[in-house]
Protein backbone atom coordinates (compact mmCIF):
# COMPACT_ATOMS: atom_id res chain seq x y z
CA UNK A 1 267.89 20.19 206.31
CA UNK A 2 267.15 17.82 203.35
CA UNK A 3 264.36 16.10 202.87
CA UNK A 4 264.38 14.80 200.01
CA UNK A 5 264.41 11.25 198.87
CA UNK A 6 264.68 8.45 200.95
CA UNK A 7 265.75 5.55 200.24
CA UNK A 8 266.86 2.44 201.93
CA UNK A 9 268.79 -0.87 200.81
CA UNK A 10 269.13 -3.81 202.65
CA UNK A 11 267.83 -1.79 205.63
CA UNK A 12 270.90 0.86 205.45
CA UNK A 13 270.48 4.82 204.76
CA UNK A 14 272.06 5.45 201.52
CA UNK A 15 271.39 9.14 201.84
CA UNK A 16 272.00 10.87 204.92
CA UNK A 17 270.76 14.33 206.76
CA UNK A 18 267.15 13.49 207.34
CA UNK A 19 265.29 16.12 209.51
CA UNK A 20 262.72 15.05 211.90
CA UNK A 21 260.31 14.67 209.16
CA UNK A 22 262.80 11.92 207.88
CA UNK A 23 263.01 10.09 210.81
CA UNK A 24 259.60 9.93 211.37
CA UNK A 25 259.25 8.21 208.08
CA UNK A 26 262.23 5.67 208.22
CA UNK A 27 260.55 4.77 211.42
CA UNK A 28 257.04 4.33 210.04
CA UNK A 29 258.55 2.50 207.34
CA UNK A 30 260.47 -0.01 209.59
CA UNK A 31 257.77 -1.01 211.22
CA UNK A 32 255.12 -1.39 208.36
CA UNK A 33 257.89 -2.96 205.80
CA UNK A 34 258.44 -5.64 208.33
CA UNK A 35 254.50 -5.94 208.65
CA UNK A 36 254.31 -6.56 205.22
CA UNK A 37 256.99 -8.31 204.31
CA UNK A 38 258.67 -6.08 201.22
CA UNK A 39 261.52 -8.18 199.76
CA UNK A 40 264.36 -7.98 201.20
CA UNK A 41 266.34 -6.76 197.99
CA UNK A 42 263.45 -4.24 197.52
CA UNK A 43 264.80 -0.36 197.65
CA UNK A 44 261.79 1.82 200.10
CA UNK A 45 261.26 4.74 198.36
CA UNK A 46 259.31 7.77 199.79
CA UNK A 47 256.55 8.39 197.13
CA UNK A 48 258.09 11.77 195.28
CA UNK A 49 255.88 14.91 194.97
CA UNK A 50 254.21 15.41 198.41
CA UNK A 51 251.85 12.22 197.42
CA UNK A 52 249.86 11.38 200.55
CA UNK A 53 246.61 9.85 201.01
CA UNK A 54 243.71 11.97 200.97
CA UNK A 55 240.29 11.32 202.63
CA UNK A 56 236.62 11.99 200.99
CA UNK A 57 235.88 13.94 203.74
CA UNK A 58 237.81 17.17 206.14
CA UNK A 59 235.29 16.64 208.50
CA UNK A 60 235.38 13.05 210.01
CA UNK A 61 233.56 11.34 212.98
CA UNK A 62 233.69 8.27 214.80
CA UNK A 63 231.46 5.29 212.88
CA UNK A 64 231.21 7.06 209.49
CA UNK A 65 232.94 5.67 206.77
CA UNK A 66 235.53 7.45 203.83
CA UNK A 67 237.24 6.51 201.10
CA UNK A 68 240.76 6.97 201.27
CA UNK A 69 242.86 7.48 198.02
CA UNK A 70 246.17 7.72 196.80
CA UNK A 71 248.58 7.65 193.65
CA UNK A 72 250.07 5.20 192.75
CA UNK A 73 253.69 5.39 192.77
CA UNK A 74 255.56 3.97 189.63
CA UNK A 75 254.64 0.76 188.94
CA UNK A 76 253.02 -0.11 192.47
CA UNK A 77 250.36 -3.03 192.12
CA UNK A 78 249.28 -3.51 195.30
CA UNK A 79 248.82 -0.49 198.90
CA UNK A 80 248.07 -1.22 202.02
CA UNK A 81 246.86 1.37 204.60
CA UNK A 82 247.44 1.73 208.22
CA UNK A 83 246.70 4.53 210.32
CA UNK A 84 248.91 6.27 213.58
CA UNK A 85 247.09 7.16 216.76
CA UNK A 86 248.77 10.66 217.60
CA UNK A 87 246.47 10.34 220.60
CA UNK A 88 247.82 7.34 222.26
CA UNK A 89 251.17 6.91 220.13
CA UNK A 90 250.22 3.48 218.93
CA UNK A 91 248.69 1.86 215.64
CA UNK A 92 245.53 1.13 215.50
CA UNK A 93 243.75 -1.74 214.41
CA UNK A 94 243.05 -3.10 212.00
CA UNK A 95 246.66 -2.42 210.36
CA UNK A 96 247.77 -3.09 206.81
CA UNK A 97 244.27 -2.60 205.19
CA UNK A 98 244.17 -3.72 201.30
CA UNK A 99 243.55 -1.34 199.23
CA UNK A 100 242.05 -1.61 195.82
CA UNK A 101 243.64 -0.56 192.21
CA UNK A 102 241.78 1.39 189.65
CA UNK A 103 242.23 4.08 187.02
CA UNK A 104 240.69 7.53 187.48
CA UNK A 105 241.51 10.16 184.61
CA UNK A 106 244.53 7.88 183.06
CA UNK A 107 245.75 7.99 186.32
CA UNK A 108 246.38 4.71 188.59
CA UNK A 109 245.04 5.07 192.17
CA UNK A 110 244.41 3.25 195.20
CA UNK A 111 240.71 3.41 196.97
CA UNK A 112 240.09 1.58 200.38
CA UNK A 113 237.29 2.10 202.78
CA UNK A 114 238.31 3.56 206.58
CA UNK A 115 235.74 3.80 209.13
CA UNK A 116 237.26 5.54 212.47
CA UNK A 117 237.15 3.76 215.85
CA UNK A 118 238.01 6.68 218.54
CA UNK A 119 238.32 10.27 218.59
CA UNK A 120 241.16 12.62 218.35
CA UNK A 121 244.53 13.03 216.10
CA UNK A 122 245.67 10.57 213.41
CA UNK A 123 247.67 9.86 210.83
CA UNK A 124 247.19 8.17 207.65
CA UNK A 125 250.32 5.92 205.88
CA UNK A 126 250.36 4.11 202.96
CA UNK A 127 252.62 1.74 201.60
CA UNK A 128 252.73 0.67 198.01
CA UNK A 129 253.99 -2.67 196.54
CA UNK A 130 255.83 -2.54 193.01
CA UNK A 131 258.05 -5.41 191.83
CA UNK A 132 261.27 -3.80 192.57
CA UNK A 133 260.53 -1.18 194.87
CA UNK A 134 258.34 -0.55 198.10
CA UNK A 135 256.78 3.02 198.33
CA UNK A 136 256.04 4.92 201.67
CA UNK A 137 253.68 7.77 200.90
CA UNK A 138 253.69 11.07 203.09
CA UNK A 139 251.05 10.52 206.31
CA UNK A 140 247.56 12.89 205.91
CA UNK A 141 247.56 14.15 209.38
CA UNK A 142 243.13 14.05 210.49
CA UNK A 143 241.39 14.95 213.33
CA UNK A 144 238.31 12.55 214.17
CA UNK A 145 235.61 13.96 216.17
CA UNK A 146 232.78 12.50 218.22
CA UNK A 147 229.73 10.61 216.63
CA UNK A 148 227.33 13.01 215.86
CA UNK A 149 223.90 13.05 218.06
CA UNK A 150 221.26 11.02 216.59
CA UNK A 151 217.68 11.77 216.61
CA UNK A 152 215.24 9.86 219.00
CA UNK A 153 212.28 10.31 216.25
CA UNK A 154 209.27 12.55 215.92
CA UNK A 155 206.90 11.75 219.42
CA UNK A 156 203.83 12.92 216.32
CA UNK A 157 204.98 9.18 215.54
CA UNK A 158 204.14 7.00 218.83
CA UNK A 159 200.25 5.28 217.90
CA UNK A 160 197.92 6.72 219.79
CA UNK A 161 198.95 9.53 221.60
CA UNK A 162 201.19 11.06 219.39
CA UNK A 163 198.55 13.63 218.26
CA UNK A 164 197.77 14.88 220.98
CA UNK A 165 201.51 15.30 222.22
CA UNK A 166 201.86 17.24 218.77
CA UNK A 167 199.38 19.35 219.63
CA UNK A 168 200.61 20.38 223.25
CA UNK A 169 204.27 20.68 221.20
CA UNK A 170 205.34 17.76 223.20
């Protein structure tokens, strides 16, 4: 099936035979355009060439935070991010996360920071903002594991006694 460009106007499907790929996406983007608040004469384009939001990290944990990036898409000023509990099948908060614009390489990107609240599957969407258009990005599909154990301390440390628990290996 084709999955190509999609694109929307006044909230109609101007081109038709969307796989499920597709309809995940219109559906993503009919709930985050209406969060935002696109224009209402604004065409929602799927960002072209695979462009989805990558994370500075593959290995991710609960309470650590990453710096998301993306393209931008032509002539988007302003992203926002929101991420997709495949988990529980429900967005999580907080949704619609500014993101920031910046040049890296002659190329324009978005940057926002994204610190994980619970464990488990998740995707990441972005929208972008231009004057004419509104641009859905492809979701980055993560998995975020558990906090990672932290350490007690050293018992060599504790005043006192910690000498001689060093020296029984204690």
């Amino acid at each position: 099936m084709d999955e190509g460009l999609i694109t929307l106007k006044n909230n109609r499907i101007r081109r038709a035979g969307l796989g499920m790929a597709g309809f995940t996406a219109v559906a993503a983007v009919g709930f985050m355009t209406a969060v935002v608040g696109a224009p209402a004469s604004a065409d929602v384009i799927q960002c072209p060439q695979g462009v989805a939001p990558q994370v500075s990290s593959s290995t991710l944990s609960v309470g650590q935070t990453y710096t998301l990036t993306v393209p931008a898409c032509s002539g988007a000023t302003t992203a926002w991010f929101s991420v997709f509990s495949k988990t529980t099948n429900k967005w999580l908060d907080p949704q619609n996360v500014s993101m920031t614009l910046s040049q890296s390489g002659g190329t324009a990107v978005f940057t926002a920071s994204w610190t994980p609240t619970q464990t488990g599957g998740n995707e990441i969407h972005v929208i972008e903002q231009s004057d004419a258009n509104t641009y859905i990005s492809n979701p980055n599909t993560v998995t975020v594991n558990a906090a990672p154990a932290t350490s007690t301390g050293s018992a060599d440390s504790i005043p006192v006694i910690g000498g001689l628990l060093k020296s029984l290996r204690l």
